[in-house]
C-alpha atoms as a PDB file:
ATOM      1  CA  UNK A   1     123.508 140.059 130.902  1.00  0.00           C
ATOM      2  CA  UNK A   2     121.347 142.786 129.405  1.00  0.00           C
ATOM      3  CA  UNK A   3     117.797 140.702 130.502  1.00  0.00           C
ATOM      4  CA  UNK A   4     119.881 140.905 134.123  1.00  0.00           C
ATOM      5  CA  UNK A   5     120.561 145.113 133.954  1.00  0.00           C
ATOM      6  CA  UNK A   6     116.774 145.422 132.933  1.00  0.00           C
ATOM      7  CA  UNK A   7     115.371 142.873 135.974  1.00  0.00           C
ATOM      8  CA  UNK A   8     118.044 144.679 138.643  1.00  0.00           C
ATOM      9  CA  UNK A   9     116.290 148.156 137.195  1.00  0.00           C
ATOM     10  CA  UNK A  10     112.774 147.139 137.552  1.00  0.00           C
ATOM     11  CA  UNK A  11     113.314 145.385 140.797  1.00  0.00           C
ATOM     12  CA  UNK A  12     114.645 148.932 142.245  1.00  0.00           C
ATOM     13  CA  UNK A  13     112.153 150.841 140.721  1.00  0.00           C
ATOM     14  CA  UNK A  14     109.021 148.688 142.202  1.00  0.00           C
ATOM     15  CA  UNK A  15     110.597 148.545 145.350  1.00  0.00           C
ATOM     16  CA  UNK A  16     111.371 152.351 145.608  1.00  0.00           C
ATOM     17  CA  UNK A  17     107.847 152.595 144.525  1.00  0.00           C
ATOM     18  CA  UNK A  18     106.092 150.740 147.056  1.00  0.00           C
ATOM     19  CA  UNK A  19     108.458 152.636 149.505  1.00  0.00           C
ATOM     20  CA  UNK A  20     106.980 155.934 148.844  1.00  0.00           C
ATOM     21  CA  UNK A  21     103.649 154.248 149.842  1.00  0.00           C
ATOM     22  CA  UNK A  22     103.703 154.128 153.787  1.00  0.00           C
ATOM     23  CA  UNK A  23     100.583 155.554 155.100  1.00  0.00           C
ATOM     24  CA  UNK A  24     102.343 156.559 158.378  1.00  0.00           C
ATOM     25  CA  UNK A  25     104.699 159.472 159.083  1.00  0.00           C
ATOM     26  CA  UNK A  26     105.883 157.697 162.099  1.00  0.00           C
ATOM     27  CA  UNK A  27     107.363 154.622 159.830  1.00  0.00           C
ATOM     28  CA  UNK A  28     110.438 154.836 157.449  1.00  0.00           C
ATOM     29  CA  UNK A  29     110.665 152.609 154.398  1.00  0.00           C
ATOM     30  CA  UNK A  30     114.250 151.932 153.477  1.00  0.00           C
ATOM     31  CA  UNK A  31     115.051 150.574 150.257  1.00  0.00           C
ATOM     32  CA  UNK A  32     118.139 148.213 150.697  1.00  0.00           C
ATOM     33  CA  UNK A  33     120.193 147.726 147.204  1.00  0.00           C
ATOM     34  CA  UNK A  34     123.001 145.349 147.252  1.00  0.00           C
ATOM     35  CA  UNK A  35     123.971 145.203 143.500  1.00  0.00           C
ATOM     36  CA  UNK A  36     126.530 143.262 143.757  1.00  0.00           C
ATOM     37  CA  UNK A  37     125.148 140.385 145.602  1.00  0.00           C
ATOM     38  CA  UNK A  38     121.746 141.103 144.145  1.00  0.00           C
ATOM     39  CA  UNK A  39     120.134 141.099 147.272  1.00  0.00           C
ATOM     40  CA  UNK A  40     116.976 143.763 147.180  1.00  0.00           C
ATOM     41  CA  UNK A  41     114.974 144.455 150.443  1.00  0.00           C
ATOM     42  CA  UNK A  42     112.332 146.914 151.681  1.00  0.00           C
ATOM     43  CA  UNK A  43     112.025 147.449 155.615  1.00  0.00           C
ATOM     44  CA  UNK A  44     109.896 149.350 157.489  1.00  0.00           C
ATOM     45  CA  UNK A  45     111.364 150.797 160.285  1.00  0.00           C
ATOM     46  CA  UNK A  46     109.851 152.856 163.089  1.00  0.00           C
ATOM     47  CA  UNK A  47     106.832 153.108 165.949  1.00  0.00           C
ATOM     48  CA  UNK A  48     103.199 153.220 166.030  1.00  0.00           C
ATOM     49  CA  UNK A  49     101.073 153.792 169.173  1.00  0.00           C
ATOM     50  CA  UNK A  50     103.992 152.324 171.368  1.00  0.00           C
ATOM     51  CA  UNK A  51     104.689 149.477 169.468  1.00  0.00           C
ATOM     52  CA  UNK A  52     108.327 148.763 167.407  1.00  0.00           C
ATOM     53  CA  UNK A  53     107.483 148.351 163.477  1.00  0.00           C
ATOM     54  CA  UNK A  54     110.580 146.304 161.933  1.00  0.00           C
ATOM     55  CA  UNK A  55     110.580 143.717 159.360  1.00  0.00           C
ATOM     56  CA  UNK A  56     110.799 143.209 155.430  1.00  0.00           C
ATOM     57  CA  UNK A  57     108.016 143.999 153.305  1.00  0.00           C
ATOM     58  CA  UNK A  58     109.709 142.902 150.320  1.00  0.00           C
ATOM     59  CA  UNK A  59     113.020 140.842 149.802  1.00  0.00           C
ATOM     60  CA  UNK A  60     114.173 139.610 146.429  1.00  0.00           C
ATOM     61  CA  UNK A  61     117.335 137.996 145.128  1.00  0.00           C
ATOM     62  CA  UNK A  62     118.649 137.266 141.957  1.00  0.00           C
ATOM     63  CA  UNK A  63     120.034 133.549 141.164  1.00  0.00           C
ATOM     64  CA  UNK A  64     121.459 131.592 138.624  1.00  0.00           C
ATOM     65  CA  UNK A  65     119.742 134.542 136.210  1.00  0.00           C
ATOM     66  CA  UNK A  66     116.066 134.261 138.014  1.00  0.00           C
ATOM     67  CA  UNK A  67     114.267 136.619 140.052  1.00  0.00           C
ATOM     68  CA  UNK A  68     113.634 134.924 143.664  1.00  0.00           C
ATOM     69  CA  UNK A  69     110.769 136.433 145.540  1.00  0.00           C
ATOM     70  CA  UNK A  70     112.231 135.509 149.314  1.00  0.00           C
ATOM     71  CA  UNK A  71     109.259 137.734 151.046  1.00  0.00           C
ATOM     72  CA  UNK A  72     105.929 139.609 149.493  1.00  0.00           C
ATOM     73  CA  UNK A  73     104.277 141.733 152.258  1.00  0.00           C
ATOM     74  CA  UNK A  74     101.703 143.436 149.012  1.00  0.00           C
ATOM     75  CA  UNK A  75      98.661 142.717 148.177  1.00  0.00           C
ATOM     76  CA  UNK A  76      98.957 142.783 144.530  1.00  0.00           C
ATOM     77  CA  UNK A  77     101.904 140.569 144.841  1.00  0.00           C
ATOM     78  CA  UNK A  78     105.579 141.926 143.306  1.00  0.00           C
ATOM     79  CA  UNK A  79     105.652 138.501 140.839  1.00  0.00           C
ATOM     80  CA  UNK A  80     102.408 140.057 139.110  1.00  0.00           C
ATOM     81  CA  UNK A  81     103.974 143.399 139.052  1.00  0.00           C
ATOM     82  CA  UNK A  82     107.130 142.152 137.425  1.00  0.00           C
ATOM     83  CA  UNK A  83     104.932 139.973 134.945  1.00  0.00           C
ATOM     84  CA  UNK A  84     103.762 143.395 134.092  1.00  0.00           C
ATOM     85  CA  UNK A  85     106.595 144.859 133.190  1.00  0.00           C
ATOM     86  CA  UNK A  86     107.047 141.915 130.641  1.00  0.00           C
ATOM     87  CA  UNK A  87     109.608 139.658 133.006  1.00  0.00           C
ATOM     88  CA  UNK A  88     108.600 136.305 131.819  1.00  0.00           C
ATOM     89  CA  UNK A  89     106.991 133.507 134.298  1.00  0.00           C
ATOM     90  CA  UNK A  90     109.974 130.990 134.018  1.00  0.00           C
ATOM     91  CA  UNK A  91     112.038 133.789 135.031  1.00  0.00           C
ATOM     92  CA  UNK A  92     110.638 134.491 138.577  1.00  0.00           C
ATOM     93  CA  UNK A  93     110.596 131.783 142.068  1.00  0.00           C
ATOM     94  CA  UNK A  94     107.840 132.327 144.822  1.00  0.00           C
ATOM     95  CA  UNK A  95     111.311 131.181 147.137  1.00  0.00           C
ATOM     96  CA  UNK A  96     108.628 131.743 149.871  1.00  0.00           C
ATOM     97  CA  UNK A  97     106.853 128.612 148.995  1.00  0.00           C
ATOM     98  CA  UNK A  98     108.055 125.419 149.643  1.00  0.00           C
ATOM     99  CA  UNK A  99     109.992 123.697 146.832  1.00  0.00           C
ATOM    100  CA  UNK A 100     107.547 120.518 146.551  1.00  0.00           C
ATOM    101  CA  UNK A 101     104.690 123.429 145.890  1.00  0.00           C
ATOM    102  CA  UNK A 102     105.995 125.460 143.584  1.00  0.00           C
ATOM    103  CA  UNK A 103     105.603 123.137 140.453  1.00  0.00           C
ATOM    104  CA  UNK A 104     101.783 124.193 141.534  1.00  0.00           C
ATOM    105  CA  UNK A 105     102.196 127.793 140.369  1.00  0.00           C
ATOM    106  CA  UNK A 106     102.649 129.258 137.166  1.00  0.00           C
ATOM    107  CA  UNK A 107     105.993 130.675 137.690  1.00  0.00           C
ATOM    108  CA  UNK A 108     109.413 128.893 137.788  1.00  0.00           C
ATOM    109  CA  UNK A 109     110.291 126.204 140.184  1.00  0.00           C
ATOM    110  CA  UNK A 110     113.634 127.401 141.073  1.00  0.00           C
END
């Protein structure tokens, strides 16, 4: 339970991070936190030049005690980030990637 507290805490805190990243006044980032489902988003919302901007940047879930990755709109990638903050490998899924490709990475295959 207590490796679950620490990877709900640093999943909010990178995600409220990247939120206070947007380049453009004209777009909202909104941090979604379901705790109790363990569902953890970050939308953009807003418009630029005439155009709608709406979609997840970042979505991650936790299951069965492992850190799914569901969508990574970052460059550095959140996986590395977590890695950084001393989440282990077997601990995160790319759930992005197909299931017959993630034995190819180095983190957990779900």
């Amino acid at each position: 339970m207590a490796n679950l507290d620490l990877y709900r805490q640093h999943i909010q805190n990178l995600l409220s991070q990247h939120a206070s990243l947007v380049w453009d006044e004209r777009i909202q980032a909104q941090t979604i936190f379901d705790i109790d489902r363990d569902h953890y988003q970050l939308i953009y919302v807003g418009w630029r030049n005439q155009r709608r901007v709406y979609g997840p940047v970042l979505h991650l879930d936790i299951i069965d005690n492992k850190i799914w990755i569901q969508q990574d709109g970052t460059e550095v990638g959140i996986a590395n980030e977590l890695v950084e903050l001393g989440v282990p490998n077997e601990d995160i899924v790319l759930g992005f990637d197909a299931p017959m490709m993630r034995k190819f990475s180095e983190f957990a295959i779900g």
